[in-house]
C-alpha atoms as a PDB file:
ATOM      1  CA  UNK A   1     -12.822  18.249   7.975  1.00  0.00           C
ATOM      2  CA  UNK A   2     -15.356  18.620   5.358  1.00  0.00           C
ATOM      3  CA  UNK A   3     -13.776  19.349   1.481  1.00  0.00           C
ATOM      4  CA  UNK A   4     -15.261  22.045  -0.115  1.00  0.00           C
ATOM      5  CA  UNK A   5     -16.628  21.271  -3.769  1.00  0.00           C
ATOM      6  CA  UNK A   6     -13.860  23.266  -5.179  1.00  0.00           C
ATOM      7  CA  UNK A   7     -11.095  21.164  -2.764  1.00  0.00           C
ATOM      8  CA  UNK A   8     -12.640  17.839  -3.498  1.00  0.00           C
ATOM      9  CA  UNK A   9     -12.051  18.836  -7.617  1.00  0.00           C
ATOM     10  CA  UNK A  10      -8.448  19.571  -6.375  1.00  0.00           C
ATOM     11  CA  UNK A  11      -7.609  15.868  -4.710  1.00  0.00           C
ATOM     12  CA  UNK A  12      -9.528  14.255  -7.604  1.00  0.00           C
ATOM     13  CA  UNK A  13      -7.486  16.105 -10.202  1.00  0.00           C
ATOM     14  CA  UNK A  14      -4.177  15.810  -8.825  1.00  0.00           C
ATOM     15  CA  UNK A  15      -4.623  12.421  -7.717  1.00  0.00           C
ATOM     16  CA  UNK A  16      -5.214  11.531 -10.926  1.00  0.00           C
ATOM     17  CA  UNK A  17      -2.096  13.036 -12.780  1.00  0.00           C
ATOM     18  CA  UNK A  18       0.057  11.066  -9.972  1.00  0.00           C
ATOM     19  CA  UNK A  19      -1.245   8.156 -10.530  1.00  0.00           C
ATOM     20  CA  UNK A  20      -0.831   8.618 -14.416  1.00  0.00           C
ATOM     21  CA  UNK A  21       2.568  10.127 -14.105  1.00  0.00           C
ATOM     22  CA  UNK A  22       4.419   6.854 -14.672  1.00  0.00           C
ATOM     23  CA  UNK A  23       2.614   5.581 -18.021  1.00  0.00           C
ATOM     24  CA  UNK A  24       5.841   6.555 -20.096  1.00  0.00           C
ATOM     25  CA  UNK A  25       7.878   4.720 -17.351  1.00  0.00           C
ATOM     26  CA  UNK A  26       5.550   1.156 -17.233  1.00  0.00           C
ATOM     27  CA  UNK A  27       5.784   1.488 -21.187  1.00  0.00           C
ATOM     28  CA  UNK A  28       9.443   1.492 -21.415  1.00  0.00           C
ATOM     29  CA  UNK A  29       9.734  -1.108 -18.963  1.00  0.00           C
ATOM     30  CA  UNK A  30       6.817  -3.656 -20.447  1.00  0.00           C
ATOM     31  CA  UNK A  31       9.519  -5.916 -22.896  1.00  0.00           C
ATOM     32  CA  UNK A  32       6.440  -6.902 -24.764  1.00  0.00           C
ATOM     33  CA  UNK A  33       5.811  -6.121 -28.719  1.00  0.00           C
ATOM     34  CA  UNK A  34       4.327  -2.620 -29.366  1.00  0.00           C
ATOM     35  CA  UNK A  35       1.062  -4.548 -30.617  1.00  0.00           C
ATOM     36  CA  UNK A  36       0.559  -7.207 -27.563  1.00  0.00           C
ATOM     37  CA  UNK A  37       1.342  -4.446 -25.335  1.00  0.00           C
ATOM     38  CA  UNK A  38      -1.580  -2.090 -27.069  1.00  0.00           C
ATOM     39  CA  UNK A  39      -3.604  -5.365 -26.649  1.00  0.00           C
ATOM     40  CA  UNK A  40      -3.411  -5.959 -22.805  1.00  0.00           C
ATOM     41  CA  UNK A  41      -3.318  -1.850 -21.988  1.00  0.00           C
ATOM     42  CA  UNK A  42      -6.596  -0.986 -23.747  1.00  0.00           C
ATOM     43  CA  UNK A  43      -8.372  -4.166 -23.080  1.00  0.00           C
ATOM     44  CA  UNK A  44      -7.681  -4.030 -19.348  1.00  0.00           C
ATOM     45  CA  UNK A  45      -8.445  -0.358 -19.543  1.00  0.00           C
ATOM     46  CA  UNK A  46     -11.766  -1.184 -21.222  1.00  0.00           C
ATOM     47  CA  UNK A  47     -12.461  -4.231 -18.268  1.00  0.00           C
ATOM     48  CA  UNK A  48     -11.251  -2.123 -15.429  1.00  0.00           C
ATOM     49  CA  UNK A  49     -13.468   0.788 -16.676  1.00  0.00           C
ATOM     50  CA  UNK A  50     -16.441  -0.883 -17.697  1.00  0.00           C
ATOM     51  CA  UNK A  51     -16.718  -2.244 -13.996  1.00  0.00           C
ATOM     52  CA  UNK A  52     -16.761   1.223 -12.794  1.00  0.00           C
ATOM     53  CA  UNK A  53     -19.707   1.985 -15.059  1.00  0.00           C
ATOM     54  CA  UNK A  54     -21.730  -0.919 -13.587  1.00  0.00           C
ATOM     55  CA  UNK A  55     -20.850   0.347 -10.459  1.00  0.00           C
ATOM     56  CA  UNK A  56     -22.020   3.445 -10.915  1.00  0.00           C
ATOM     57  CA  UNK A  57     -25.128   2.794 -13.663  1.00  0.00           C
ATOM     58  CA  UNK A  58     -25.844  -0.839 -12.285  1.00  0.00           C
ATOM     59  CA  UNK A  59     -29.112  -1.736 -14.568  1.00  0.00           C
ATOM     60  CA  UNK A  60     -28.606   1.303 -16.991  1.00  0.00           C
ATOM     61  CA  UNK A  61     -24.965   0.079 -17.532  1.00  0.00           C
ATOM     62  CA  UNK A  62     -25.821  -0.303 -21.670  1.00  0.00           C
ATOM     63  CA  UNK A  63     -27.996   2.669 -21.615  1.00  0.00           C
ATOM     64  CA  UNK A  64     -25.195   4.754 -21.101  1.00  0.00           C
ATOM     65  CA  UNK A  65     -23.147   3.470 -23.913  1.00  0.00           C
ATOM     66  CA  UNK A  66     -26.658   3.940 -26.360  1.00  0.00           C
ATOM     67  CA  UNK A  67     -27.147   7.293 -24.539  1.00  0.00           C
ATOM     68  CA  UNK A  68     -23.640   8.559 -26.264  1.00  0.00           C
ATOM     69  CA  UNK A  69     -24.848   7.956 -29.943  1.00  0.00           C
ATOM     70  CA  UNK A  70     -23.121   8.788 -32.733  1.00  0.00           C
ATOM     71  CA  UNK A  71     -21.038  11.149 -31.776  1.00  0.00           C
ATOM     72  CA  UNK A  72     -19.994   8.611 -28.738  1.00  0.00           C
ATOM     73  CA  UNK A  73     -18.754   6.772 -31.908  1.00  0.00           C
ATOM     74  CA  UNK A  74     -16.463   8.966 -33.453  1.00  0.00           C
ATOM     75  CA  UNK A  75     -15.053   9.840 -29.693  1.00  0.00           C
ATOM     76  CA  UNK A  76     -14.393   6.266 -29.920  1.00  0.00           C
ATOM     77  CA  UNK A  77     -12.653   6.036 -32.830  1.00  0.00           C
ATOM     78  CA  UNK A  78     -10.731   9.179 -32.000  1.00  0.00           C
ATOM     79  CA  UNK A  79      -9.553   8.016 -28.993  1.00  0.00           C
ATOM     80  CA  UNK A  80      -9.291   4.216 -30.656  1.00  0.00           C
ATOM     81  CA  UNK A  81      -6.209   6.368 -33.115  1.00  0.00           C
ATOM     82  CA  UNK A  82      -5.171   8.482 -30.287  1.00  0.00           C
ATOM     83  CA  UNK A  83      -4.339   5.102 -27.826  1.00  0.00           C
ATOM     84  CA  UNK A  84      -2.502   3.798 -31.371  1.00  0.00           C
ATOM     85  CA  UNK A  85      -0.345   6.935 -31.940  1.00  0.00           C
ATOM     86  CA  UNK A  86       0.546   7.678 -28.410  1.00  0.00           C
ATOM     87  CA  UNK A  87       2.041   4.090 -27.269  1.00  0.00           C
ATOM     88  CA  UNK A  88       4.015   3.894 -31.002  1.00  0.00           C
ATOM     89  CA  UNK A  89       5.511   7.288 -30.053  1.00  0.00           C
ATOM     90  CA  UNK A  90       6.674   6.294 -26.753  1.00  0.00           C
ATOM     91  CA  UNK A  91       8.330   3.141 -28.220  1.00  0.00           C
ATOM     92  CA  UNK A  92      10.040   5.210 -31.075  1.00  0.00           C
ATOM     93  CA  UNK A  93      11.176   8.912 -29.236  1.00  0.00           C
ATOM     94  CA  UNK A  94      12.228   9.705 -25.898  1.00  0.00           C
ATOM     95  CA  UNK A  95       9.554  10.095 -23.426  1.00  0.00           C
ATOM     96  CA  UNK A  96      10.032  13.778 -22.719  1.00  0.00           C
ATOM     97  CA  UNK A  97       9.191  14.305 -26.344  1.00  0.00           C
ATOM     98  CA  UNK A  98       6.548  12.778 -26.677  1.00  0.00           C
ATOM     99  CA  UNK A  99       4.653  13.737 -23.027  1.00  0.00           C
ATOM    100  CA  UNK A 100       5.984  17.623 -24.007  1.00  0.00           C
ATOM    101  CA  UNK A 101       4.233  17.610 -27.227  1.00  0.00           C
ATOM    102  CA  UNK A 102       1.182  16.086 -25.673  1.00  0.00           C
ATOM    103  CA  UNK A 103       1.012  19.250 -23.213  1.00  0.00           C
ATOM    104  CA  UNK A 104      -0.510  20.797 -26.346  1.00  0.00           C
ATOM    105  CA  UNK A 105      -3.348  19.543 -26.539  1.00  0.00           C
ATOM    106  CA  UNK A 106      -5.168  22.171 -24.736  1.00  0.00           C
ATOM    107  CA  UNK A 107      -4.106  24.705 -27.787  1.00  0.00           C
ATOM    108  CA  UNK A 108      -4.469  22.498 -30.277  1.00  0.00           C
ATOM    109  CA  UNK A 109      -8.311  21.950 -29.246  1.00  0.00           C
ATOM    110  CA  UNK A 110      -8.654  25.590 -29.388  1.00  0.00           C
ATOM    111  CA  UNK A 111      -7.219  25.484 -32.933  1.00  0.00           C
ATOM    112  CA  UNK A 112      -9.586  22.904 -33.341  1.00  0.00           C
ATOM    113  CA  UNK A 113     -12.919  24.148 -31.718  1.00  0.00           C
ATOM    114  CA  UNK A 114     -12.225  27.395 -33.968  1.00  0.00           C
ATOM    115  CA  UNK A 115     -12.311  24.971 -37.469  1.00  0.00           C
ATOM    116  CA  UNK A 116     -15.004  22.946 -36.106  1.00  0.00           C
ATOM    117  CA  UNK A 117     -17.421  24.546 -33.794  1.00  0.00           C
ATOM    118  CA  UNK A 118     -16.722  28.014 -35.257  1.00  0.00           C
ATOM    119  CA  UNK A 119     -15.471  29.273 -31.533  1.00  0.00           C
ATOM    120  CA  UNK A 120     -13.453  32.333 -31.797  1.00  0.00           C
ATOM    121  CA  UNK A 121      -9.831  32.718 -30.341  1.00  0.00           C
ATOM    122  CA  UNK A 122      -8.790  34.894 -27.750  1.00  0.00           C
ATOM    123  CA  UNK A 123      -5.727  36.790 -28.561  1.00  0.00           C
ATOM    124  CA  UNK A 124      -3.697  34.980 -26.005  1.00  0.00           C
ATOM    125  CA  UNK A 125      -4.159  31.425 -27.109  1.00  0.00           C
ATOM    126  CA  UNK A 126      -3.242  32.435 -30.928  1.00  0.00           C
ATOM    127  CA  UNK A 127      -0.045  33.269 -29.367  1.00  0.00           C
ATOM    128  CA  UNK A 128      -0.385  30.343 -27.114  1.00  0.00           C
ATOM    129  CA  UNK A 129      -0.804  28.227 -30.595  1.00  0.00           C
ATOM    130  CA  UNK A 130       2.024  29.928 -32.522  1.00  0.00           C
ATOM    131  CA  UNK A 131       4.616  29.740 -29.532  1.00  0.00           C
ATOM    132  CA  UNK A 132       3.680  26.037 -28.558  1.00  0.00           C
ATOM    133  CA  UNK A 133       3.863  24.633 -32.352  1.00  0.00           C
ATOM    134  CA  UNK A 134       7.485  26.904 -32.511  1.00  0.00           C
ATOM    135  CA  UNK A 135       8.253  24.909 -29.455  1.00  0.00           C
ATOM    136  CA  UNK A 136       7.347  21.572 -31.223  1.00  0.00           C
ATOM    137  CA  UNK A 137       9.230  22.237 -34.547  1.00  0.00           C
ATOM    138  CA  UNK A 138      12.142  22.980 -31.708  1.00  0.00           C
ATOM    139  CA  UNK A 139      11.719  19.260 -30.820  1.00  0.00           C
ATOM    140  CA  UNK A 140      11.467  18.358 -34.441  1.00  0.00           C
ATOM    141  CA  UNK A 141      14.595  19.583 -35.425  1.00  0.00           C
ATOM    142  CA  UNK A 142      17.020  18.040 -32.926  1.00  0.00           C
ATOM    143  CA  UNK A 143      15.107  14.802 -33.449  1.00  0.00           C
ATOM    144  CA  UNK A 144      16.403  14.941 -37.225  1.00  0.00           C
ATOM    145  CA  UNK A 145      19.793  14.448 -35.818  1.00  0.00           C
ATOM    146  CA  UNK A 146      18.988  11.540 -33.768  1.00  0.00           C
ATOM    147  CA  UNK A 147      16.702   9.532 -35.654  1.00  0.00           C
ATOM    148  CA  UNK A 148      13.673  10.157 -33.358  1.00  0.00           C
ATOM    149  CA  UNK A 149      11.306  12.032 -35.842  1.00  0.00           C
ATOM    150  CA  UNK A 150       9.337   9.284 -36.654  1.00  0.00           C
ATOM    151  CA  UNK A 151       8.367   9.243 -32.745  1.00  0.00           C
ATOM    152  CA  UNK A 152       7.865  12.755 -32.559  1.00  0.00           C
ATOM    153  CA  UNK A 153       5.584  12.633 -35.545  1.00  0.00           C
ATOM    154  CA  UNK A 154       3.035   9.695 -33.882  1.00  0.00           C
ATOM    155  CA  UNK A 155       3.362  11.995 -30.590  1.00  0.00           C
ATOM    156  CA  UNK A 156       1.783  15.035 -32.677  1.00  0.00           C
ATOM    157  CA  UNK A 157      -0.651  12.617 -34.039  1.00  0.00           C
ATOM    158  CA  UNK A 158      -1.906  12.191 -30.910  1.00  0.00           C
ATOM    159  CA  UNK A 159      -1.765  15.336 -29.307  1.00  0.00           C
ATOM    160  CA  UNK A 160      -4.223  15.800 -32.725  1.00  0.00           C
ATOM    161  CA  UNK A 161      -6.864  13.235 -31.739  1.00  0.00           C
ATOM    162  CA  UNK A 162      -6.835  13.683 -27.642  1.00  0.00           C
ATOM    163  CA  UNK A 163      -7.545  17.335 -29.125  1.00  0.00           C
ATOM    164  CA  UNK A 164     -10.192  16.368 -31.533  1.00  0.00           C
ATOM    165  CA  UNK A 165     -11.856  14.259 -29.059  1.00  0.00           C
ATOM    166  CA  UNK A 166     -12.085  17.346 -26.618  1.00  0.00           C
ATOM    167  CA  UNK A 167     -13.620  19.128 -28.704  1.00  0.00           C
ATOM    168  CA  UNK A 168     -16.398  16.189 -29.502  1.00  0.00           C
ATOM    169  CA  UNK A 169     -16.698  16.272 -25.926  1.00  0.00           C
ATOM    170  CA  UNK A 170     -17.673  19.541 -25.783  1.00  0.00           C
ATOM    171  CA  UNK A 171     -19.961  19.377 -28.633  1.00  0.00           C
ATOM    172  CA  UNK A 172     -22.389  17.497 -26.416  1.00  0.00           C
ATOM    173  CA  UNK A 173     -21.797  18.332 -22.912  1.00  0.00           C
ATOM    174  CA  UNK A 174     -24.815  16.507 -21.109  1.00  0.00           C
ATOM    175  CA  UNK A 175     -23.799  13.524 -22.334  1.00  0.00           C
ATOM    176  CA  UNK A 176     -21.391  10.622 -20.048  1.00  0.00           C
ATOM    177  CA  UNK A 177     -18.679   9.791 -22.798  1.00  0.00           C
ATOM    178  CA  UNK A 178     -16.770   7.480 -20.577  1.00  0.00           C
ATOM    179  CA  UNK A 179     -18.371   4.450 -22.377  1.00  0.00           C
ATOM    180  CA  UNK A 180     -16.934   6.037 -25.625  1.00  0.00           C
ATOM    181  CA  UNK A 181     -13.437   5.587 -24.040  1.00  0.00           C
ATOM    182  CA  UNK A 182     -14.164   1.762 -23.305  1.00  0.00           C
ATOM    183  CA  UNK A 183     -15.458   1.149 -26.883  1.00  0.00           C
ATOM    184  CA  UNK A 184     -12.519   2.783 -28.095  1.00  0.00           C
ATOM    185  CA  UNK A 185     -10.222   0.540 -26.304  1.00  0.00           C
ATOM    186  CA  UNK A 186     -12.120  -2.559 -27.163  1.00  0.00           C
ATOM    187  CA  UNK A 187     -11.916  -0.927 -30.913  1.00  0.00           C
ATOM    188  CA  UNK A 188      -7.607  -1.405 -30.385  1.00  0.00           C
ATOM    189  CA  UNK A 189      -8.035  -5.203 -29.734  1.00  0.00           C
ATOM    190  CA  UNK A 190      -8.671  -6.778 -33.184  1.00  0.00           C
ATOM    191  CA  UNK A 191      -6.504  -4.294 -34.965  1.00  0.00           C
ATOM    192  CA  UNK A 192      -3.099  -4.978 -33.008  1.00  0.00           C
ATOM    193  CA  UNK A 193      -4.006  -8.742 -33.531  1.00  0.00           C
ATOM    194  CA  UNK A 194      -4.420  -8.373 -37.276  1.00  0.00           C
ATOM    195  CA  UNK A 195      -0.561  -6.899 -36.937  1.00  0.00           C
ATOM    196  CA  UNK A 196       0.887  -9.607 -35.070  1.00  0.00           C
ATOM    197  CA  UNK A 197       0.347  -8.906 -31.437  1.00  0.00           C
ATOM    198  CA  UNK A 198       0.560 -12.051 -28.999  1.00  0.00           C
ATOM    199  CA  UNK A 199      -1.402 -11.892 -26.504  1.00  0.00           C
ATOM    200  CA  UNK A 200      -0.252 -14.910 -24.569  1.00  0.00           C
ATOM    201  CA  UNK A 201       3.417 -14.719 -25.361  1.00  0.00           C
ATOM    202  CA  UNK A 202       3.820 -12.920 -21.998  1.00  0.00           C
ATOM    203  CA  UNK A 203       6.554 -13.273 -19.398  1.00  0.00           C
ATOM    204  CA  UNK A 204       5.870 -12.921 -15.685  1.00  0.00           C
ATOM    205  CA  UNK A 205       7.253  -9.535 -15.275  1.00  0.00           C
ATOM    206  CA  UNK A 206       5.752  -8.067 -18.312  1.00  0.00           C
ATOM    207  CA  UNK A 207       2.157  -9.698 -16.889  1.00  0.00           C
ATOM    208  CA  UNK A 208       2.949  -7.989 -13.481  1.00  0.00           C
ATOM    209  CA  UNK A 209       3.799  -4.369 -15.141  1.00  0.00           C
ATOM    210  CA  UNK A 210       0.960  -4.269 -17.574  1.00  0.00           C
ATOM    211  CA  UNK A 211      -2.124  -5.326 -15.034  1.00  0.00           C
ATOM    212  CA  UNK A 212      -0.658  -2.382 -13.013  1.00  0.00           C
ATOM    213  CA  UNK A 213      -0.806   0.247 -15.988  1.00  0.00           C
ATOM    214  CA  UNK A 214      -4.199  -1.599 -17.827  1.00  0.00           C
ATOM    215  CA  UNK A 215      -5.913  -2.576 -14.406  1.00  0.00           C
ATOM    216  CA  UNK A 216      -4.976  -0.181 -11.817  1.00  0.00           C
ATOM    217  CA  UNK A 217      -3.406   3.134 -13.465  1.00  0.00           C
ATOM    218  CA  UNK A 218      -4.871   4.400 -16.058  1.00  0.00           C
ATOM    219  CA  UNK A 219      -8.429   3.330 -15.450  1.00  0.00           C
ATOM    220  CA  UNK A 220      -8.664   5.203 -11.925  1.00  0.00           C
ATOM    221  CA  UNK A 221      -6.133   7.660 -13.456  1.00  0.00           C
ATOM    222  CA  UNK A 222      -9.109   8.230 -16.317  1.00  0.00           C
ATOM    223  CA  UNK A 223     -11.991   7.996 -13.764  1.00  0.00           C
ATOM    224  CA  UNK A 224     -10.601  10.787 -11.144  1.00  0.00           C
ATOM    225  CA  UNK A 225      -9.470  12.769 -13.873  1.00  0.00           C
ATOM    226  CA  UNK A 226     -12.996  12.670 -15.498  1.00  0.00           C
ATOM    227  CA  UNK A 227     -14.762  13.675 -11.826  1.00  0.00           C
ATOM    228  CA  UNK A 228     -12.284  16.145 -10.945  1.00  0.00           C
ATOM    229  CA  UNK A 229     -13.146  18.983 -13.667  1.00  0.00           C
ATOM    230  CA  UNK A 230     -16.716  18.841 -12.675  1.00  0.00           C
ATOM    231  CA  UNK A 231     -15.719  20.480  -9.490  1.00  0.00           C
ATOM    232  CA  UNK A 232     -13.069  23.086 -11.528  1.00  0.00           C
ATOM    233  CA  UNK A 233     -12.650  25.526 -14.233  1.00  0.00           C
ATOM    234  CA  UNK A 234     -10.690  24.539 -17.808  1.00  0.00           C
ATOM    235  CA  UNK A 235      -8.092  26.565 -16.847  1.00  0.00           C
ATOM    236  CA  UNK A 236      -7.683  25.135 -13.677  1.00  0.00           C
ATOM    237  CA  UNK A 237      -7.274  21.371 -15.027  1.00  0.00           C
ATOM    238  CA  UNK A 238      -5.257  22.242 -17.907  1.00  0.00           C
ATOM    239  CA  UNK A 239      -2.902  23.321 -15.276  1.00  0.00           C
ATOM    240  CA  UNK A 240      -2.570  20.576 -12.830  1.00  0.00           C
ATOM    241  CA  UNK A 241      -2.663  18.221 -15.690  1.00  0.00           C
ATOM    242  CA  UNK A 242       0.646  19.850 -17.241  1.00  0.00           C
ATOM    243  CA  UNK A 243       2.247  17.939 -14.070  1.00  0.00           C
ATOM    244  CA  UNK A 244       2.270  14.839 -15.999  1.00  0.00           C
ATOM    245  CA  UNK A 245       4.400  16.757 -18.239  1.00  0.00           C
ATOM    246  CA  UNK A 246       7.199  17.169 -16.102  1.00  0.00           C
ATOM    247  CA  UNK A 247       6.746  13.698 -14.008  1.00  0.00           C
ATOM    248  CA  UNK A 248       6.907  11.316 -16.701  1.00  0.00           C
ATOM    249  CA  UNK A 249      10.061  12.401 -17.844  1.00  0.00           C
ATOM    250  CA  UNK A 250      11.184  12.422 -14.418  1.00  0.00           C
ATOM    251  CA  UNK A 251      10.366   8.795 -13.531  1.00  0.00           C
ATOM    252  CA  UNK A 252      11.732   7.747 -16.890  1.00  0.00           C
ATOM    253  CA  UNK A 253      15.369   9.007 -15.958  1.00  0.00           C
ATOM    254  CA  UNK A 254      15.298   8.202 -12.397  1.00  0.00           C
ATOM    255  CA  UNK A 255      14.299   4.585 -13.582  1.00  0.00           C
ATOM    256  CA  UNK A 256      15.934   4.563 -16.963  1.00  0.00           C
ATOM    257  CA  UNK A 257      18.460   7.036 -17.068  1.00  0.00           C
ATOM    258  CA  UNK A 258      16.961   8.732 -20.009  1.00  0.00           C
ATOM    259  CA  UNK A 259      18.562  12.045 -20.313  1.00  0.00           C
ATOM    260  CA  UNK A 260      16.286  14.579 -22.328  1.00  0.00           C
ATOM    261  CA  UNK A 261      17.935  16.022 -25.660  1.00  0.00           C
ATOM    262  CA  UNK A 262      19.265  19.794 -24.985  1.00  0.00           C
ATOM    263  CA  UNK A 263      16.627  20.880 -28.189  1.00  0.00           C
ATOM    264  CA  UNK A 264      14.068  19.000 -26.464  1.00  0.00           C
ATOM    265  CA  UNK A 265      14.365  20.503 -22.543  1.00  0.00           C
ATOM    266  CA  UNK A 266      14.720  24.527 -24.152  1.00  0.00           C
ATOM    267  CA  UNK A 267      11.316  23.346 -26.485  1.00  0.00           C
ATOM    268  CA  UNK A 268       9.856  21.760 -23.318  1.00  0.00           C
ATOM    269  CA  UNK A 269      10.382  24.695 -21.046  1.00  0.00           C
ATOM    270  CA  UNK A 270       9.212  27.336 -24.088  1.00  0.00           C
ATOM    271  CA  UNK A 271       5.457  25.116 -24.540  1.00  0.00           C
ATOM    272  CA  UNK A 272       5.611  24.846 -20.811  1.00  0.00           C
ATOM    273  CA  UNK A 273       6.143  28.351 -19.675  1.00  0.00           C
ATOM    274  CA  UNK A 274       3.854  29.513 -22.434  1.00  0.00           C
ATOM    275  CA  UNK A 275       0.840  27.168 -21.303  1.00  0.00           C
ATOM    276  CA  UNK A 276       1.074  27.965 -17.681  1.00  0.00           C
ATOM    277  CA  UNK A 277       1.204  31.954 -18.476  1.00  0.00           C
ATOM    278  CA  UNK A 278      -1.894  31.198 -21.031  1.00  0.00           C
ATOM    279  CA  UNK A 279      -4.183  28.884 -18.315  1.00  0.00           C
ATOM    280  CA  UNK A 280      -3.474  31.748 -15.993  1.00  0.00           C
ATOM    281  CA  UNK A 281      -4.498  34.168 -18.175  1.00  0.00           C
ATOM    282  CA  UNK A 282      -7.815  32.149 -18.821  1.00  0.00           C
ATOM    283  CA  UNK A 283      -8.285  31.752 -15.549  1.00  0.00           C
ATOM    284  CA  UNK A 284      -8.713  35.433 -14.975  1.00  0.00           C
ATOM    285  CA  UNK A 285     -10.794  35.990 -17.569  1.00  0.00           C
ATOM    286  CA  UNK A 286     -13.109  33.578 -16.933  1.00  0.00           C
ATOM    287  CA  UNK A 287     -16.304  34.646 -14.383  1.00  0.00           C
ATOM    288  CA  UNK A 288     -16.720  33.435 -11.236  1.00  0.00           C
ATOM    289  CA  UNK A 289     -18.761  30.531 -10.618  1.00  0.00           C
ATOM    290  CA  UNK A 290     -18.810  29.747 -14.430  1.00  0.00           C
ATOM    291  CA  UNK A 291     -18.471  25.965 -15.572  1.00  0.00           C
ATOM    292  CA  UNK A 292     -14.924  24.837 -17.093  1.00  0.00           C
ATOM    293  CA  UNK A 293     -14.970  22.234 -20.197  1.00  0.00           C
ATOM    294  CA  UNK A 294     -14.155  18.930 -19.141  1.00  0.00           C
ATOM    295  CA  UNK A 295     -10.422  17.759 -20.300  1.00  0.00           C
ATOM    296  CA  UNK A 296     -10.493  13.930 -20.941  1.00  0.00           C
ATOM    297  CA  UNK A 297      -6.880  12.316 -20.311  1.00  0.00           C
ATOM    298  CA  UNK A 298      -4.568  10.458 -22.557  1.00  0.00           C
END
């Protein structure tokens, strides 16, 4: 049976956030220094994707990296902080803090697109904003008591620049940015081995785990996620993608046993309930037929 356009952006999406779902998981596992592991997860990313561009550009493979500009740049670097941030946080707070405050990224790039671009913002997402940063604070709090701020901190950081680099996305929406995402993986390489990492200090196991998240997960992860919104409104992605949200954690304690603070599951289920209720919202308001922004992954 033939998919229809809008059931072929469905599979691609959701697809994608499975396949994504256990980054938090392969991090925790991966024994590896926080800077060798940034070193073999972005550089295998960059490979990985940079194959699919040939495959898919074959002679016009560097044209499409030119064709991004400037502005493919600063997505670059954005994304270059955003990779730094994220796999810090994971090593420093508990994964459900850290995926949870990376649901809202969605609101933040609203907050965002209204300092940059000017966009207004609906009623519903300024409550959306308010609620979701009350939510994080939550987090904040009963991370004070357990020494996990710090974590929390890089998390927000980089719910900030997967935000930012949404909304640089959207500032030029012709243009392929994927080649932004491999320069700004490349970009990780000689700063983590300026800070110490080792690339060839690596045991077998820790080999095995990180060619399966750098070569195989998030590269197709970050490819179907990419195709899938062309086929789907915003509203629609933000909401499959908030599965992450809740699997991550999941395979973290079935693997791990890594029970989510109290604060931390109340905060989680506030942002979450909030950003389902607001993508539905959106959803409803937005016309038929009209085109949804495209929401890059972390």
């Amino acid at each position: 049976m033939k998919l229809s356009s809008h059931g072929k952006g469905l599979l691609l999406t959701i697809c994608g956030v499975l396949i994504i779902s256990p980054d938090a998981l392969l991090v925790r596992l991966i024994q590896v220094d926080v800077w060798t592991l940034l070193f073999w997860r972005t550089l295998l990313t960059a490979i990985m994707m940079s194959l699919i561009l040939i495959i898919r550009y074959r002679s016009r493979f560097f044209h499409s990296f030119r064709a991004t500009g400037r502005t493919g740049l600063l997505s670059a670097l954005v994304l270059m902080l955003g990779s730094l941030f994220f796999v810090n946080s994971l090593k420093q707070t508990a994964a459900a803090n850290a995926l949870i405050i990376l649901a809202a990224t969605p609101v933040i790039s609203s907050l965002l697109s209204w300092l940059v671009l000017r966009e207004p913002i609906p009623r519903h997402t300024k409550i959306a904003i308010a609620t979701c940063f009350c939510g994080i604070l939550f987090i904040f709090s009963g991370s004070l008591q357990n020494g996990l701020l710090w974590g929390d901190v890089l998390a927000l950081a980089a719910t900030t620049m997967w935000g930012t680099n949404i909304v640089i996305v959207r500032s030029v929406r012709n243009v392929n940015m994927i080649p932004a995402n491999v320069i700004g993986n490349l970009g990780v390489a000689p700063i983590v081995l300026f800070f110490g990492a080792q690339p060839l200090a690596v045991g077998a196991v820790d080999a095995g785990y990180l060619l399966l998240l750098g070569g195989l997960v998030l590269p197709f992860a970050f490819a179907l996620i990419t195709l899938g919104p062309r086929y789907l409104q915003a509203p629609e992605v933000s909401l499959i993608l908030l599965a992450e949200t809740i699997l991550g954690p999941l395979w973290v304690w079935l693997a791990l046993d890594e029970v989510p603070h109290p604060r931390t599951l109340v905060a989680g289920l506030l942002i979450l309930t909030t950003l389902v209720i607001h993508t539905l919202i959106s959803r409803n308001r937005s016309h038929a037929g009209s085109e949804g922004d495209l929401l890059p992954a972390p």
